[in-house]
Protein backbone atom coordinates (compact mmCIF):
# COMPACT_ATOMS: atom_id res chain seq x y z
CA UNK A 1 -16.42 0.77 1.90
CA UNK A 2 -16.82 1.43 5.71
CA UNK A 3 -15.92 4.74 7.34
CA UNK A 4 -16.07 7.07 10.41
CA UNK A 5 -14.73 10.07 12.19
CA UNK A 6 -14.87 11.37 15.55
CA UNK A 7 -15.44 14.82 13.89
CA UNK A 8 -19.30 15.26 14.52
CA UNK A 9 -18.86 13.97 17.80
CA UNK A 10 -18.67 16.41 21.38
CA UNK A 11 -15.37 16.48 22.60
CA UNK A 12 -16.22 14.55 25.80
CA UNK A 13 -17.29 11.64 23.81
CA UNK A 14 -14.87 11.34 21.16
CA UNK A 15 -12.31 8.45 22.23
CA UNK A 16 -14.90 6.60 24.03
CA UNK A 17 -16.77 6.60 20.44
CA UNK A 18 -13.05 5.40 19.13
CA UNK A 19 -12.74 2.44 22.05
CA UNK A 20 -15.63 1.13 21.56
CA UNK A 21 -16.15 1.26 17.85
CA UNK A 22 -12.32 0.72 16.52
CA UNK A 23 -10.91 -1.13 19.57
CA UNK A 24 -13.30 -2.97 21.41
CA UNK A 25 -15.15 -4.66 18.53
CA UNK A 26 -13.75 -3.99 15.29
CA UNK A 27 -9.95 -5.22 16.21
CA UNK A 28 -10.30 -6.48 19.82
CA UNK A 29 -7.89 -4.47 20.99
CA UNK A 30 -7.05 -2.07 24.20
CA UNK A 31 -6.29 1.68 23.60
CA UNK A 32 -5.30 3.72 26.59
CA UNK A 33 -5.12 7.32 26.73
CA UNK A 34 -4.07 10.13 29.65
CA UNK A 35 -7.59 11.50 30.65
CA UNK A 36 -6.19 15.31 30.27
CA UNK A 37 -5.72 14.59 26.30
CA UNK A 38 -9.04 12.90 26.14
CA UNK A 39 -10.78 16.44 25.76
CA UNK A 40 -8.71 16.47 22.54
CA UNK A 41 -8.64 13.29 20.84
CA UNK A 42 -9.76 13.12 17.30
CA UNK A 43 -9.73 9.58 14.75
CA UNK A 44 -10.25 8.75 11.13
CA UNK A 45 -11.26 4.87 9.95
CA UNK A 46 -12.03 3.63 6.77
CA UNK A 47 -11.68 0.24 5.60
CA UNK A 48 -12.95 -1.77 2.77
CA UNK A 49 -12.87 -6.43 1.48
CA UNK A 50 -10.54 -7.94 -0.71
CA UNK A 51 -12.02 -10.97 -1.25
CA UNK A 52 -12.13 -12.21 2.49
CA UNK A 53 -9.23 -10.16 3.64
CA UNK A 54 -9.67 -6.37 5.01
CA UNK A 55 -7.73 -3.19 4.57
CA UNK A 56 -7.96 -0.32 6.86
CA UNK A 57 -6.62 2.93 7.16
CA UNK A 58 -6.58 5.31 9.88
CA UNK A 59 -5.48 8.19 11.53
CA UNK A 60 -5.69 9.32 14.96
CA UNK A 61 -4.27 11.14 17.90
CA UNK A 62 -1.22 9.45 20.07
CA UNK A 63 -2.08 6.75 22.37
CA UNK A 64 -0.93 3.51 24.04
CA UNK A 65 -2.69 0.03 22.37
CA UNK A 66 -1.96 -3.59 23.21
CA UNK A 67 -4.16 -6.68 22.28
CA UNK A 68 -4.14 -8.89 25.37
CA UNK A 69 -4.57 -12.40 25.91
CA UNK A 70 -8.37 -11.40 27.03
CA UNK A 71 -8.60 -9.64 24.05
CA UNK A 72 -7.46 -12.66 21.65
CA UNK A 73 -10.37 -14.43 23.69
CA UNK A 74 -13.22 -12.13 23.61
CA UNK A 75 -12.31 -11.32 19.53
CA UNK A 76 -10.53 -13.64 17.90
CA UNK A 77 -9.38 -13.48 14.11
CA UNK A 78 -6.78 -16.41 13.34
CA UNK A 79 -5.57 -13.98 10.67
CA UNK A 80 -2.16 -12.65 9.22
CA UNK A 81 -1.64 -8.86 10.05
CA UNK A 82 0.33 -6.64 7.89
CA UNK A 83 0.75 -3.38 9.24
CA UNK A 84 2.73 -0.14 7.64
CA UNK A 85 3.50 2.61 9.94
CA UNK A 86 2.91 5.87 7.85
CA UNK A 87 3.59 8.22 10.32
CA UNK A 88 4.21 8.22 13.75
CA UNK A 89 7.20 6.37 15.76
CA UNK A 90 6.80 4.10 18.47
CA UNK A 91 8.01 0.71 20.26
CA UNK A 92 6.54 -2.42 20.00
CA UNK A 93 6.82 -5.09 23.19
CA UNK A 94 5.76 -8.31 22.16
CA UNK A 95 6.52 -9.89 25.71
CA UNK A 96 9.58 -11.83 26.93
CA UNK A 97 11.88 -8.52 26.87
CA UNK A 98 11.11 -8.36 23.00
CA UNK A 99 10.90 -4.24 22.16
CA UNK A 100 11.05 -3.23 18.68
CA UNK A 101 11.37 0.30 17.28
CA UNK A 102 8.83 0.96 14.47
CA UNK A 103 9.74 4.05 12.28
CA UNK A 104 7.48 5.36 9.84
CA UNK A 105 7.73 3.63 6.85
CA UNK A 106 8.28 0.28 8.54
CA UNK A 107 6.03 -2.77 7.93
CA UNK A 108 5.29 -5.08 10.86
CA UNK A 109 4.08 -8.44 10.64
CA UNK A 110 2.76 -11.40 12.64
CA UNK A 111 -0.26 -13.61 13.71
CA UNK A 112 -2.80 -11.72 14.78
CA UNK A 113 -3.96 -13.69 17.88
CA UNK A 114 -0.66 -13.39 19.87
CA UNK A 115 -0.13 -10.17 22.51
CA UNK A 116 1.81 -7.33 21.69
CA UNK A 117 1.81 -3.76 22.85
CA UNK A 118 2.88 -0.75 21.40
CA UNK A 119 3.64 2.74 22.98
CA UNK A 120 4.17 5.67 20.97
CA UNK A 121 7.36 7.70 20.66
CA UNK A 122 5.47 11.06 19.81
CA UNK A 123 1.85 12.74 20.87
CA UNK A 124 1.40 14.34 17.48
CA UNK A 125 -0.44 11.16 16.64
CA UNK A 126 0.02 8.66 13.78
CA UNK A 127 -1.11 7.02 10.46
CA UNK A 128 -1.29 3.43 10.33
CA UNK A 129 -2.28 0.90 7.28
CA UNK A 130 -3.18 -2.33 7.85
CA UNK A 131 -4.20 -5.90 5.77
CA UNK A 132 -5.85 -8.42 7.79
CA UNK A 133 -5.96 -11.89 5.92
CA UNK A 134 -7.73 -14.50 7.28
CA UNK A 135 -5.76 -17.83 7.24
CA UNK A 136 -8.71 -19.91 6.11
CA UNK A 137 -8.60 -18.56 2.85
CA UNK A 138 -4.82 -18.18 2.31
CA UNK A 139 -2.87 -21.55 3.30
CA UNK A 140 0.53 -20.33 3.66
CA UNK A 141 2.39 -23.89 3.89
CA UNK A 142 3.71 -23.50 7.93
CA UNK A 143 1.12 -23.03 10.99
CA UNK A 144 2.00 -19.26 12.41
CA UNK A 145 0.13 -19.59 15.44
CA UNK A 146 3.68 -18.43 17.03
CA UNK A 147 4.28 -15.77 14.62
CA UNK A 148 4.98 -12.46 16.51
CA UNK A 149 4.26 -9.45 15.71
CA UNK A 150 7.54 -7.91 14.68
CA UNK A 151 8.84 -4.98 11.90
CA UNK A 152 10.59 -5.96 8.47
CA UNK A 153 13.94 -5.25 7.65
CA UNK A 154 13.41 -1.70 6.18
CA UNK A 155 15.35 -1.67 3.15
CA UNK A 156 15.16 -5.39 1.86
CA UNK A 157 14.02 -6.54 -1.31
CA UNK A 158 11.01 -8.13 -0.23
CA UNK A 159 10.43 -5.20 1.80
CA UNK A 160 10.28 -2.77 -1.32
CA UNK A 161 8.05 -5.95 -3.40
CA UNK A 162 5.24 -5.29 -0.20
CA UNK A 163 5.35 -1.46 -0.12
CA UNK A 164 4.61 -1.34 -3.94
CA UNK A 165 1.57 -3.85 -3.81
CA UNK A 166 0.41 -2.02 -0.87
CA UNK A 167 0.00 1.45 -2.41
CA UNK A 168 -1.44 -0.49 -5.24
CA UNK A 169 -4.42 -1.53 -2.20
CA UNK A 170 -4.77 1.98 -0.81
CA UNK A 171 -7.25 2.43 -3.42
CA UNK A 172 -10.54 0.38 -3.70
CA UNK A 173 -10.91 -2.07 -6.20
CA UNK A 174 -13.48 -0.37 -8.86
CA UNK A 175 -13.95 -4.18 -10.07
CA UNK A 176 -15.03 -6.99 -8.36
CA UNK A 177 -11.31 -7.07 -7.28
CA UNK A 178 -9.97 -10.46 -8.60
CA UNK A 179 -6.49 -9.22 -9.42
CA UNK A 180 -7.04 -7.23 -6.33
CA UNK A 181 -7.61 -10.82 -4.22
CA UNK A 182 -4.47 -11.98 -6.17
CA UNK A 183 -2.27 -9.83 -4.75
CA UNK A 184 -3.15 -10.16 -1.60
CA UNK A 185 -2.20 -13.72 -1.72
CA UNK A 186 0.89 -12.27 -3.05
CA UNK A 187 1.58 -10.01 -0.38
CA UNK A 188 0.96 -12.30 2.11
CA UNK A 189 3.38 -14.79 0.73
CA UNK A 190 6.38 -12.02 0.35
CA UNK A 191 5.71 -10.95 4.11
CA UNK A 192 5.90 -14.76 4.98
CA UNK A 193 9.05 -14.70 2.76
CA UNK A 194 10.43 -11.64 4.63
CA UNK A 195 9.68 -13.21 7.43
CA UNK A 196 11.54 -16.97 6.97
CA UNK A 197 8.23 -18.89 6.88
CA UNK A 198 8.40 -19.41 2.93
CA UNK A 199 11.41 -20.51 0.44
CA UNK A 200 11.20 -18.46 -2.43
CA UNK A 201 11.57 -21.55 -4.78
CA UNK A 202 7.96 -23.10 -4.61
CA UNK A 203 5.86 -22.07 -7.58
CA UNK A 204 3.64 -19.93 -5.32
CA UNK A 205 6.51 -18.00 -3.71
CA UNK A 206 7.88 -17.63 -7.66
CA UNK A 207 4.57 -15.82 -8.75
CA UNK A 208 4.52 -13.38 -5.89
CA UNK A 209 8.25 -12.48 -6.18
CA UNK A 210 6.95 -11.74 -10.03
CA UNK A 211 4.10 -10.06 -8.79
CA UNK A 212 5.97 -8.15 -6.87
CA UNK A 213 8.44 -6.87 -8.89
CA UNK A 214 6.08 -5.64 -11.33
CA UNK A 215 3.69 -3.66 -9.60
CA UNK A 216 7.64 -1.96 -8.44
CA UNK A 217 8.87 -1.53 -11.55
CA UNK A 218 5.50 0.37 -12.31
CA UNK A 219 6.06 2.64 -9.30
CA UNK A 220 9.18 3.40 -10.86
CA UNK A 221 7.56 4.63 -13.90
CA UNK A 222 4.88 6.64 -12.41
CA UNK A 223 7.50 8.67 -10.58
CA UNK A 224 10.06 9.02 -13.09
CA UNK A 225 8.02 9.29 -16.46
CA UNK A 226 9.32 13.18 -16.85
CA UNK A 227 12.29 11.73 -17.09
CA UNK A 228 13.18 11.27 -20.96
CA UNK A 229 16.17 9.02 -20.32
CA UNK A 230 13.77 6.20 -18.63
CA UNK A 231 15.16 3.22 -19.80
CA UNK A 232 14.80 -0.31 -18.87
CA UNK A 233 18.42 -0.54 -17.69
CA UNK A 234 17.62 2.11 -15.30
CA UNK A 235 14.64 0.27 -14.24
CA UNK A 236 16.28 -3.20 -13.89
CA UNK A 237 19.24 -1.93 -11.77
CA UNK A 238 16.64 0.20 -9.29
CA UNK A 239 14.99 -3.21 -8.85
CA UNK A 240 18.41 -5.25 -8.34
CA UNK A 241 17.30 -7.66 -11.47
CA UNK A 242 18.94 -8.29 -15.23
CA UNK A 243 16.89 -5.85 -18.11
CA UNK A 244 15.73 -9.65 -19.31
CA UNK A 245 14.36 -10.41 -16.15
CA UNK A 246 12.60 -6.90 -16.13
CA UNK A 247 11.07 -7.66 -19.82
CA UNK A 248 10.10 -11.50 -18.62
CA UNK A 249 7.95 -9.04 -16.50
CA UNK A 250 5.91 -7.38 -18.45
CA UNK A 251 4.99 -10.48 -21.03
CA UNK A 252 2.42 -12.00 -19.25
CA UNK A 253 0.20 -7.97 -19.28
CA UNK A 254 0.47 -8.67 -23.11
CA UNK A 255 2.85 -5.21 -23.28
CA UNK A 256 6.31 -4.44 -23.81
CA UNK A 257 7.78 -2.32 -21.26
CA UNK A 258 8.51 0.41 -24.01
CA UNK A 259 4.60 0.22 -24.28
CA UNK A 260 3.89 0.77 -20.58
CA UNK A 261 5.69 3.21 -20.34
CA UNK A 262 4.60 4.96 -23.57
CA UNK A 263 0.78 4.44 -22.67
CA UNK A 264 1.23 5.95 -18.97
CA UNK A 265 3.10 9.28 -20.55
CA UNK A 266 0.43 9.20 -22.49
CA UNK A 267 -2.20 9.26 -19.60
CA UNK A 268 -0.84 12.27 -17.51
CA UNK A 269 -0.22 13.99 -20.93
CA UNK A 270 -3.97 13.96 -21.88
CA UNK A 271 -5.55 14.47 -17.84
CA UNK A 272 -2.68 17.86 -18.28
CA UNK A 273 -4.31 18.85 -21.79
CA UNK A 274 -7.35 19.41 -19.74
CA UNK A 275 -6.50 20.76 -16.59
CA UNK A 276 -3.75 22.81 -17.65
CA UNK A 277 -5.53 24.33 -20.31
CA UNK A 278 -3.05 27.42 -20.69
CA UNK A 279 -0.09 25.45 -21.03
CA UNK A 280 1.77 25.21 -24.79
CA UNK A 281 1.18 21.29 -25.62
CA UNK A 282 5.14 21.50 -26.69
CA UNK A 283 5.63 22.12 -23.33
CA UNK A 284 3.52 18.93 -21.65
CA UNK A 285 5.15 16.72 -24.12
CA UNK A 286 8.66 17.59 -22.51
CA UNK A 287 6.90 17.04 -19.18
CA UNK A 288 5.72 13.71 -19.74
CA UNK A 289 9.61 12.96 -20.82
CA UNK A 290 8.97 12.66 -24.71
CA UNK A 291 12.09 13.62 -26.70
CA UNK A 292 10.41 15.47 -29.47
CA UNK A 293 7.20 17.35 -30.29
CA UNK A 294 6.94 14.46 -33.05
CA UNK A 295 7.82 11.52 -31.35
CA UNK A 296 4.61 13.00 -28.78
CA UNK A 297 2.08 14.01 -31.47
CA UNK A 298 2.97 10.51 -33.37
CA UNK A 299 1.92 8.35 -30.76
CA UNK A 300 -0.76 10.94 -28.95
CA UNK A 301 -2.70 10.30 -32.87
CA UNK A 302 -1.73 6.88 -32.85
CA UNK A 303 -3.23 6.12 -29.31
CA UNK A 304 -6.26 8.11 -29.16
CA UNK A 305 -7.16 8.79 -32.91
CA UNK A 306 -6.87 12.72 -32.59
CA UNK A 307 -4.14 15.19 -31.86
CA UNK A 308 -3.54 16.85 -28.59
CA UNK A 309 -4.94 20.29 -29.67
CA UNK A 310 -8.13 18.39 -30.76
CA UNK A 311 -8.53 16.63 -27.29
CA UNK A 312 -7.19 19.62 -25.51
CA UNK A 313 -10.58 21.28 -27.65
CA UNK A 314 -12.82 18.32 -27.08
CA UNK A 315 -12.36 18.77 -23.44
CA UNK A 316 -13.35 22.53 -23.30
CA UNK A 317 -16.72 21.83 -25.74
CA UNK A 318 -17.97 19.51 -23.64
């Protein structure tokens, strides 16, 4: 894990610090700000591997950035770039009176040794994600030398497959990240997908699309497990696929999907025994979307070998 912040620096020295140490070297880009907002520029970097690729986060104040043809020469990368604009609007001009609009939310993607520039819409500054694969290590069937940088339809499928693998990235691996590496291969073949370079019929684009709409259908879960009526029809429609299909999911984890979804309710339901210490255990079972207090103490035993009360006690003795 690398990180830094312009926090402990003076004022006067901040966005140099930022050019030289996120632009100039790290990315081989050119940032430009107005020298009356220099006095107030602040930025936030981290970044950590997956396998050979790269993902970075940061967060800075507004300002203008473009990766020039001198740029490409003095750093050059020969890398896909996937990029997710968190927060903070803007237009990206990737030459030959080609201007995008990038909304937060939006991905963008595109070779990463071919000129763009993008302006910001808004001084309030921005968040910006981005994974860096080198090509070396993911053959992706067509060269992309002439790939452009340029922002994914917003609300397609494939669109919805990346966002879900990307939150999945936000976090370091804990592991030595193998399943992590896997999905960036994934990823990368979705956004070439997205992006027309890739049929989805080859066996490689077949395992991402899978890929894909698993780690989704687990987002789904996480944010609707209060939900009692969580069903697998539900699930299946969100995703736009047949409740087979959704099942054909979940067999190669080795668990059902009733399982899953069981074992995460389960999760929040024991971290809630312990931090909301106060709160009747009837009353987390409901929250976790259990139907009864016996379906809930049933499968709490079954699961972890005790009932809440006595891991709700467990907690506090220790």
């Amino acid at each position: 894990m690398f990180s830094f912040s312009t926090d402990h620096l003076p004022a006067q020295e901040r966005f140099d610090y930022w050019c030289e140490a996120r632009a100039k070297y790290l990315f081989g880009v050119t940032i430009e700000l107005d020298p009356e907002r220099r006095k107030d520029f602040w930025g936030r970097f981290s970044s950590f591997g997956v396998g050979e690729a790269v993902f970075a986060e940061m967060s800075a104040s507004s300002y203008r950035v473009s990766r020039t043809e001198s740029d490409i020469v003095r750093v050059q990368s020969d890398s896909l770039c996937i990029g997710l604009q968190v927060k903070g609007p803007g237009w990206l001009d990737v030459g030959d009176d080609r201007i995008h609009r990038v909304e937060p939310g939006a991905f963008t993607v595109g070779y990463s040794d071919t000129p763009f520039a993008a302006i910001p819409d808004r001084s309030d500054g921005f968040h910006f994600r981005l994974l860096k694969i080198p090509l070396a290590g993911c053959p992706l069937g067509k060269p992309m030398h002439d790939l452009v940088v340029e922002p994914l339809a917003g609300d397609g499928r494939l669109t919805r497959l990346i966002k879900a693998m990307f939150d999945v990235l936000c976090v370091p691996p804990a592991d030595s990240g193998a399943s992590a590496e896997l999905d960036v291969q994934h990823i990368a073949r979705l956004a070439m997908m997205a992006r027309g370079r890739l049929g989805v019929s080859s066996p490689e684009a077949r395992e991402a699309l899978h890929a894909g709409f698993l780690h989704a259908a687990r987002a789904i879960l996480d944010r609707n497990l209060h939900r009692p009526e969580l069903s697998p029809l539900m699930v299946a429609s969100s995703l736009g696929i047949s409740v087979r299909q959704l099942h054909h999911l979940f067999e190669p984890t080795g668990m059902t999907f009733t399982r899953t979804l069981t074992l995460k309710r389960l999760h929040v339901a024991r971290r809630m025994l312990v931090t909301e210490p106060h709160r009747p255990v009837i009353d987390i079972a409901y929250g976790c979307g259990f139907e009864s207090a016996a379906t809930f103490y049933r499968a709490f035993r079954v699961v972890h070998g005790m009932t809440p009360s006595d891991a709700r006690a467990m907690a506090v003795e220790s």
